[in-house]
Structures are given as structure tokens and as C-alpha cells.
PDB file of N, CA and C in Angstrom:
ATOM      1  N   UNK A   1      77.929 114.875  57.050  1.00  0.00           N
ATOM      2  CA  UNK A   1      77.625 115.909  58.004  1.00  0.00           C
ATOM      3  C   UNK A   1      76.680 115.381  59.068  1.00  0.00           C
ATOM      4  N   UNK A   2      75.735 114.378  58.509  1.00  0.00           N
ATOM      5  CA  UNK A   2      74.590 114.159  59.943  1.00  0.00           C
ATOM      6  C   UNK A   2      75.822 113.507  60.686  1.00  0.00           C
ATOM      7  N   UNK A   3      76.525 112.453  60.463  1.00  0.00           N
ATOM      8  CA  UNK A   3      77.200 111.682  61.267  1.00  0.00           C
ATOM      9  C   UNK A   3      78.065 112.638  62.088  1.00  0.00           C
ATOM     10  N   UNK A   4      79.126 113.649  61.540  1.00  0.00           N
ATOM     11  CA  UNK A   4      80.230 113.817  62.212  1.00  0.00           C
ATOM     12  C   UNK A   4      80.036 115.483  62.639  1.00  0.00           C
ATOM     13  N   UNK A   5      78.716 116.188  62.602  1.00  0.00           N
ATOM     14  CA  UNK A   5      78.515 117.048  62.578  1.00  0.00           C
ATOM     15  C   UNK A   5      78.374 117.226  64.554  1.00  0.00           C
ATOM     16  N   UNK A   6      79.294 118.461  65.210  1.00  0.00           N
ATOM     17  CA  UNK A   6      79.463 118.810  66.523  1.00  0.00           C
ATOM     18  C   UNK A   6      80.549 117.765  67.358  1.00  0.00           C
ATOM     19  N   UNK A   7      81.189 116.986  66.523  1.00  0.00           N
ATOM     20  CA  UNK A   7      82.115 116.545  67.298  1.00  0.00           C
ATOM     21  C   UNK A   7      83.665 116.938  66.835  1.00  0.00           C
ATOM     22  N   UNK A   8      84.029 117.905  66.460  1.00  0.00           N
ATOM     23  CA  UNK A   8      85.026 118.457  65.982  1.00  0.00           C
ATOM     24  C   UNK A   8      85.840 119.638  67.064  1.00  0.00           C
ATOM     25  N   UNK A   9      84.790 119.114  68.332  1.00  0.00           N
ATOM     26  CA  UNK A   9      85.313 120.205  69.530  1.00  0.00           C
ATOM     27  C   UNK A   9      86.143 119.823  70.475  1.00  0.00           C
ATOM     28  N   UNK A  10      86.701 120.333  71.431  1.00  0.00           N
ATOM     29  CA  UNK A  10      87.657 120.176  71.882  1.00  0.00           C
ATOM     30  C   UNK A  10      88.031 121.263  73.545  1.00  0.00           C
ATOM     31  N   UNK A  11      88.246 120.539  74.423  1.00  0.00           N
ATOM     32  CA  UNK A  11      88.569 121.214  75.808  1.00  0.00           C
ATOM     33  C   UNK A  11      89.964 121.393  75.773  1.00  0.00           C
ATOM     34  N   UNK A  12      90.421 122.883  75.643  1.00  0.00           N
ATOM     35  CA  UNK A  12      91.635 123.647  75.908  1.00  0.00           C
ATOM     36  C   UNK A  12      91.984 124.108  77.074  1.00  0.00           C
ATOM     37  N   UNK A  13      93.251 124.171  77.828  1.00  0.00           N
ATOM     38  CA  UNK A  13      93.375 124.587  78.646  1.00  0.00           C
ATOM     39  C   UNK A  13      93.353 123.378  79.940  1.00  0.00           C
ATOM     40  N   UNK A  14      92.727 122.532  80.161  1.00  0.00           N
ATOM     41  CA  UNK A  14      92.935 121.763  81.144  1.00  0.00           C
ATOM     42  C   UNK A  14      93.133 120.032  80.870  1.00  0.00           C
ATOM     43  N   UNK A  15      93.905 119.541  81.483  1.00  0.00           N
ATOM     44  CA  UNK A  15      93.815 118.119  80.849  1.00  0.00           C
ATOM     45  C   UNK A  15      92.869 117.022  81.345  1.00  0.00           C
ATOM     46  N   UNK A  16      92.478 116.835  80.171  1.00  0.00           N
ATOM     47  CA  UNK A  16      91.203 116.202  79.998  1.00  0.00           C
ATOM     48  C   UNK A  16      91.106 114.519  80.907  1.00  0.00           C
ATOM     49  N   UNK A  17      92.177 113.967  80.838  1.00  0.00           N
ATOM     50  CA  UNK A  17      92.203 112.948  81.781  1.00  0.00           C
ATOM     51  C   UNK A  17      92.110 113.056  83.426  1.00  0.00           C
ATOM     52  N   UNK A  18      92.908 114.185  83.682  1.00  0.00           N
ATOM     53  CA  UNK A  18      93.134 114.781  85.136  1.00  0.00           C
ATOM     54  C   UNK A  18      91.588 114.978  85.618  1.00  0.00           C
ATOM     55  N   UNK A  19      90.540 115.435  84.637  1.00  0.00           N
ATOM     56  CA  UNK A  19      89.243 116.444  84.895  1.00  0.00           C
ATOM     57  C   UNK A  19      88.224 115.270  84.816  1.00  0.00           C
ATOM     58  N   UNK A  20      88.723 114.311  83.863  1.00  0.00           N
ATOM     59  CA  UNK A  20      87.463 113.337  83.272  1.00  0.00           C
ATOM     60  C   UNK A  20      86.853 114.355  82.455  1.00  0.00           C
ATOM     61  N   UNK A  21      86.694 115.130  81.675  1.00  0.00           N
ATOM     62  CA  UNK A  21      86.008 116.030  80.542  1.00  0.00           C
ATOM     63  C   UNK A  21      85.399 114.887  79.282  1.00  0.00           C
ATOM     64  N   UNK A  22      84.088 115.479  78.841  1.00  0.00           N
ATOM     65  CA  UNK A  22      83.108 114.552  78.655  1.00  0.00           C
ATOM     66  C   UNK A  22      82.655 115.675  77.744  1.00  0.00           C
ATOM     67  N   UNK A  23      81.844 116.276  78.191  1.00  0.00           N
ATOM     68  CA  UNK A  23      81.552 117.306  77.741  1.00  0.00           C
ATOM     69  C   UNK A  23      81.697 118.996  77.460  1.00  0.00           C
ATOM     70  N   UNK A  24      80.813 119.663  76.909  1.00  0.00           N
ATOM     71  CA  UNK A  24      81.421 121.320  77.204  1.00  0.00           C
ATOM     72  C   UNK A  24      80.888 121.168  78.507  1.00  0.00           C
ATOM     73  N   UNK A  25      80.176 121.491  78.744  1.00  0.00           N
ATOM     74  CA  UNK A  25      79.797 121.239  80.378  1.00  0.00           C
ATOM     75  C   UNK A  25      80.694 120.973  81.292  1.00  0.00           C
ATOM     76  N   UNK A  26      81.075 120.414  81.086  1.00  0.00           N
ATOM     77  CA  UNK A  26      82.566 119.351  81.937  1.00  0.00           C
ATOM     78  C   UNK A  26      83.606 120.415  82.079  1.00  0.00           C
ATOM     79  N   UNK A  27      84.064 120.943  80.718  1.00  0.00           N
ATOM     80  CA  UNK A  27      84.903 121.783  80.270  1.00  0.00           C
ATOM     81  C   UNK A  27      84.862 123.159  80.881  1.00  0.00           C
ATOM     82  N   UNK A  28      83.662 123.681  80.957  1.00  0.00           N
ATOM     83  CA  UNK A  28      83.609 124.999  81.524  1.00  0.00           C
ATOM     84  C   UNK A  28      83.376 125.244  82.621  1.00  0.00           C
ATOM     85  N   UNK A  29      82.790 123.955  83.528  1.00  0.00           N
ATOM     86  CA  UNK A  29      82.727 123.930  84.687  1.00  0.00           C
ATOM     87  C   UNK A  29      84.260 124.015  85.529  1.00  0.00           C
ATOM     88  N   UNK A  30      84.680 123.411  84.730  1.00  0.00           N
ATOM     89  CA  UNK A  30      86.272 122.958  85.406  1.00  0.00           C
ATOM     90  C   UNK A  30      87.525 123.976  84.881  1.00  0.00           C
ATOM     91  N   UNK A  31      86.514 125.387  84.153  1.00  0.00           N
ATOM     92  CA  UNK A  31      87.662 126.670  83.677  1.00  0.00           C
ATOM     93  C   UNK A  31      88.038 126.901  82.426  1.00  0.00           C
ATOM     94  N   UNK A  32      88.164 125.656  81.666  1.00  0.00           N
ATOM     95  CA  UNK A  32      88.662 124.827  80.540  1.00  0.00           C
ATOM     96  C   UNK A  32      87.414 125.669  79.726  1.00  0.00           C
ATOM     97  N   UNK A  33      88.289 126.064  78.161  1.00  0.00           N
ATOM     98  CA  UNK A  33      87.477 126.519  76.677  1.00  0.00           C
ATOM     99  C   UNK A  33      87.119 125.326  75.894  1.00  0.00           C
ATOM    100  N   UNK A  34      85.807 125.433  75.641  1.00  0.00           N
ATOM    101  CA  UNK A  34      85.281 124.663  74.859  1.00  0.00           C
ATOM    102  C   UNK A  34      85.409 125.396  73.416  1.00  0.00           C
ATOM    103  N   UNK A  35      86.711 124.577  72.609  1.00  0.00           N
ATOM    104  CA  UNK A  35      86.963 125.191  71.167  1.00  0.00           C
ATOM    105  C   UNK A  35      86.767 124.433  69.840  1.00  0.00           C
ATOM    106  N   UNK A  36      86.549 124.754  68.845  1.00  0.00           N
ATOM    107  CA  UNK A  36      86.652 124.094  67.086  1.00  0.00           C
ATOM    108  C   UNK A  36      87.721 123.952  67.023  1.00  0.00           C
ATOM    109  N   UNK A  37      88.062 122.899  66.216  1.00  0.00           N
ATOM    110  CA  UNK A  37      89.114 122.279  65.569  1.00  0.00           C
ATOM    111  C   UNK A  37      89.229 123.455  63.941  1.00  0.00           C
ATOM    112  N   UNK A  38      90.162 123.623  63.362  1.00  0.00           N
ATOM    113  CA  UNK A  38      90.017 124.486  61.985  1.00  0.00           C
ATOM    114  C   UNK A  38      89.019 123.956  61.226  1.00  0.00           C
ATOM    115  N   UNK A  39      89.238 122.223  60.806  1.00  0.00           N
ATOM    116  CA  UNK A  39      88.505 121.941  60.125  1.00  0.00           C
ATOM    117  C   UNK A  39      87.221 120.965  60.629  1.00  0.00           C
ATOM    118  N   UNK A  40      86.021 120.717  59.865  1.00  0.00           N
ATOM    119  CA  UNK A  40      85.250 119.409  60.679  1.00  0.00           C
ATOM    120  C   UNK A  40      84.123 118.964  59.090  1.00  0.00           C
ATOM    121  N   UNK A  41      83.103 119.076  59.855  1.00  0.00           N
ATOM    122  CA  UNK A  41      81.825 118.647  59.329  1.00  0.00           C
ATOM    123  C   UNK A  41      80.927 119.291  59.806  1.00  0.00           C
ATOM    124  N   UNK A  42      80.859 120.559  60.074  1.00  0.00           N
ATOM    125  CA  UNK A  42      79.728 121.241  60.821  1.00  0.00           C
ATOM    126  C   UNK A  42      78.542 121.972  59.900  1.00  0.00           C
ATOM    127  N   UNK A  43      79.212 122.468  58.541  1.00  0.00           N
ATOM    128  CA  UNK A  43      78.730 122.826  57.458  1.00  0.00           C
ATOM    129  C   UNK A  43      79.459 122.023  56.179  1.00  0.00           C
ATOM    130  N   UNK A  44      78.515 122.634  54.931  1.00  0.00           N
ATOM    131  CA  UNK A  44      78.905 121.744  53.766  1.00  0.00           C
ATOM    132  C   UNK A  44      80.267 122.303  53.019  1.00  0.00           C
ATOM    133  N   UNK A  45      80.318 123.638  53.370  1.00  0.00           N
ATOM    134  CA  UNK A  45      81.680 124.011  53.023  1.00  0.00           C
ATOM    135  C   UNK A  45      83.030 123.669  53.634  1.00  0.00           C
ATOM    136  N   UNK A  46      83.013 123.772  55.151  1.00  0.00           N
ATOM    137  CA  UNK A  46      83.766 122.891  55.829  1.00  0.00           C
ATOM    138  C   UNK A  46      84.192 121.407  55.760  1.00  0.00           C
ATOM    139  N   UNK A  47      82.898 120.732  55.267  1.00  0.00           N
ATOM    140  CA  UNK A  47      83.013 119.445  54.880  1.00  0.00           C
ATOM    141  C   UNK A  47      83.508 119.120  53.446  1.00  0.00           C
ATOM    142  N   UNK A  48      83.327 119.733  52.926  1.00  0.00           N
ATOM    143  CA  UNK A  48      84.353 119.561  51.201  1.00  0.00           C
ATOM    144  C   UNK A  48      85.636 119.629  51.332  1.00  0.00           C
ATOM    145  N   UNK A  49      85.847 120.966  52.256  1.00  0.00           N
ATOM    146  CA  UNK A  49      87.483 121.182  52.290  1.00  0.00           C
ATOM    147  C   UNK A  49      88.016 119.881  53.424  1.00  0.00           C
ATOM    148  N   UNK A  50      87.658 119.663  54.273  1.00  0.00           N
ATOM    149  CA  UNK A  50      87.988 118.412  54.488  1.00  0.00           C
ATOM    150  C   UNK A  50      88.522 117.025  53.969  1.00  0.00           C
ATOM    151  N   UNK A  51      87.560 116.678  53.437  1.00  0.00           N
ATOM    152  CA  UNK A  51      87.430 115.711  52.457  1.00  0.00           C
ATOM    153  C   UNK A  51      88.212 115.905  51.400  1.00  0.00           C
ATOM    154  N   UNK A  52      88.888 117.397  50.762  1.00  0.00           N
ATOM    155  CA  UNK A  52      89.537 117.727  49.507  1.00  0.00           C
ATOM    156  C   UNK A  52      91.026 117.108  49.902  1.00  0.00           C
ATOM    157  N   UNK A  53      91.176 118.194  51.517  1.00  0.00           N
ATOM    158  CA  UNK A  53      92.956 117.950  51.819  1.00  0.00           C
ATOM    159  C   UNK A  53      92.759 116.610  51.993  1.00  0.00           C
ATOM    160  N   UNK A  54      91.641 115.523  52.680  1.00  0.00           N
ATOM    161  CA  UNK A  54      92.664 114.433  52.706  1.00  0.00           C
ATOM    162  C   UNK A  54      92.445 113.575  51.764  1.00  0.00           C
ATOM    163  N   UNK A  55      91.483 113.685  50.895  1.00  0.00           N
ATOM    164  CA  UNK A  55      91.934 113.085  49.107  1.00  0.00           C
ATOM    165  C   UNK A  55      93.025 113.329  48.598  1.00  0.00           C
ATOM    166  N   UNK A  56      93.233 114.514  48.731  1.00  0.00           N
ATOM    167  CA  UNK A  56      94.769 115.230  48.077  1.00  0.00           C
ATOM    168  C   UNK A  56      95.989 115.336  48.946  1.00  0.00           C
ATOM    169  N   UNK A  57      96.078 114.308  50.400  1.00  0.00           N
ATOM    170  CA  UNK A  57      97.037 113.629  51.271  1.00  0.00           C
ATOM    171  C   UNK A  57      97.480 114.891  51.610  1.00  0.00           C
ATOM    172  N   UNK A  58      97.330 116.285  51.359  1.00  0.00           N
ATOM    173  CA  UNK A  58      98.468 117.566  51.195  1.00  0.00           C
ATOM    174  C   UNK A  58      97.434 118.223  52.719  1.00  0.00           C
ATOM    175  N   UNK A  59      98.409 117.790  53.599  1.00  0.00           N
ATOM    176  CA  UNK A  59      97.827 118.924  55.257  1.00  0.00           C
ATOM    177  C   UNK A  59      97.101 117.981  55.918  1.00  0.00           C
ATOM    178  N   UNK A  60      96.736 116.868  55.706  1.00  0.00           N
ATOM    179  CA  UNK A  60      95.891 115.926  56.330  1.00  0.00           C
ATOM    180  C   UNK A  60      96.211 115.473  57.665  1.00  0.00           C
ATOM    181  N   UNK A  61      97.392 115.342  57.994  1.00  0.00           N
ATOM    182  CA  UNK A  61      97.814 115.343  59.433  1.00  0.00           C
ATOM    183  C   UNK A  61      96.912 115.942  60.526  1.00  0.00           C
ATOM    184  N   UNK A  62      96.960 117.137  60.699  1.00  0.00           N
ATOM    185  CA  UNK A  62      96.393 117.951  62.238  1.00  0.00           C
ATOM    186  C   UNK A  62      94.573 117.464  61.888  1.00  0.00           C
ATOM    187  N   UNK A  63      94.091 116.558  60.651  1.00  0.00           N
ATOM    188  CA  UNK A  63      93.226 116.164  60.873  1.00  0.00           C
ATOM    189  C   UNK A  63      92.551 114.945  61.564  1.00  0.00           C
ATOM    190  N   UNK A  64      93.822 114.479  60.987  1.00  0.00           N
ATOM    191  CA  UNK A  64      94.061 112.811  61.439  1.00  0.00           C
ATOM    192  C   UNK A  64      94.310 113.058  63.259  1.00  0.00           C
ATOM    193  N   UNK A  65      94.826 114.087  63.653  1.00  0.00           N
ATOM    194  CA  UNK A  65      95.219 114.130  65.455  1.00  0.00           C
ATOM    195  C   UNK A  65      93.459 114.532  65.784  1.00  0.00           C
TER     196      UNK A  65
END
């Protein structure tokens, strides 16, 4: 969690190469939602289930993107 904790976010809505998006900042300046991913490391419950699906290979994909 210290390591991977707040980077599980993500600028919706505008493309991120076109904008240079960097930050939320970046993101909301330019219209674009600054959103969560389902899963991350932000809390310890979040972070187990993480760590569970991709021990258990079952849904691990849309984590791996």
C-alpha cells in the first residue's frame, strides 16, 4: 500500500496523449474525469482482493491493463 497507494487513477473522457495528461489537474483542466480503477491499493481491503484475484489468475486481466 505505501508503494502503490493513489496511483490506480485514471483520466476519462479525453485522450491522454492528444492533452499530455499528467495529472488530475491536467485532467480537469482539460474537461476530462479524474476516476478509480475497481481495484488498487488504496486501502487494505482493496489490497487483499487484489492480490487474491491475481494469485488465483481468475479476473486478473482488467488489472494487468
Amino acid at each position: 500500500m505505501k508503494l502503490l497507494k493513489g496511483f490506480n487513477y485514471y483520466c476519462s473522457g479525453l485522450d491522454t496523449e492528444e492533452f499530455h495528461i499528467l495529472t488530475s489537474e491536467d485532467c480537469m483542466d482539460n474537461g476530462g474525469a479524474w476516476e478509480k480503477h475497481r481495484l488498487g491499493f488504496d486501502n487494505i481491503l482493496e489490497s487483499s482482493l487484489t492480490l487474491f484475484i491475481t494469485a488465483t489468475t481468475e479476473g486478473w486481466s482488467p488489472i494487468m491493463e
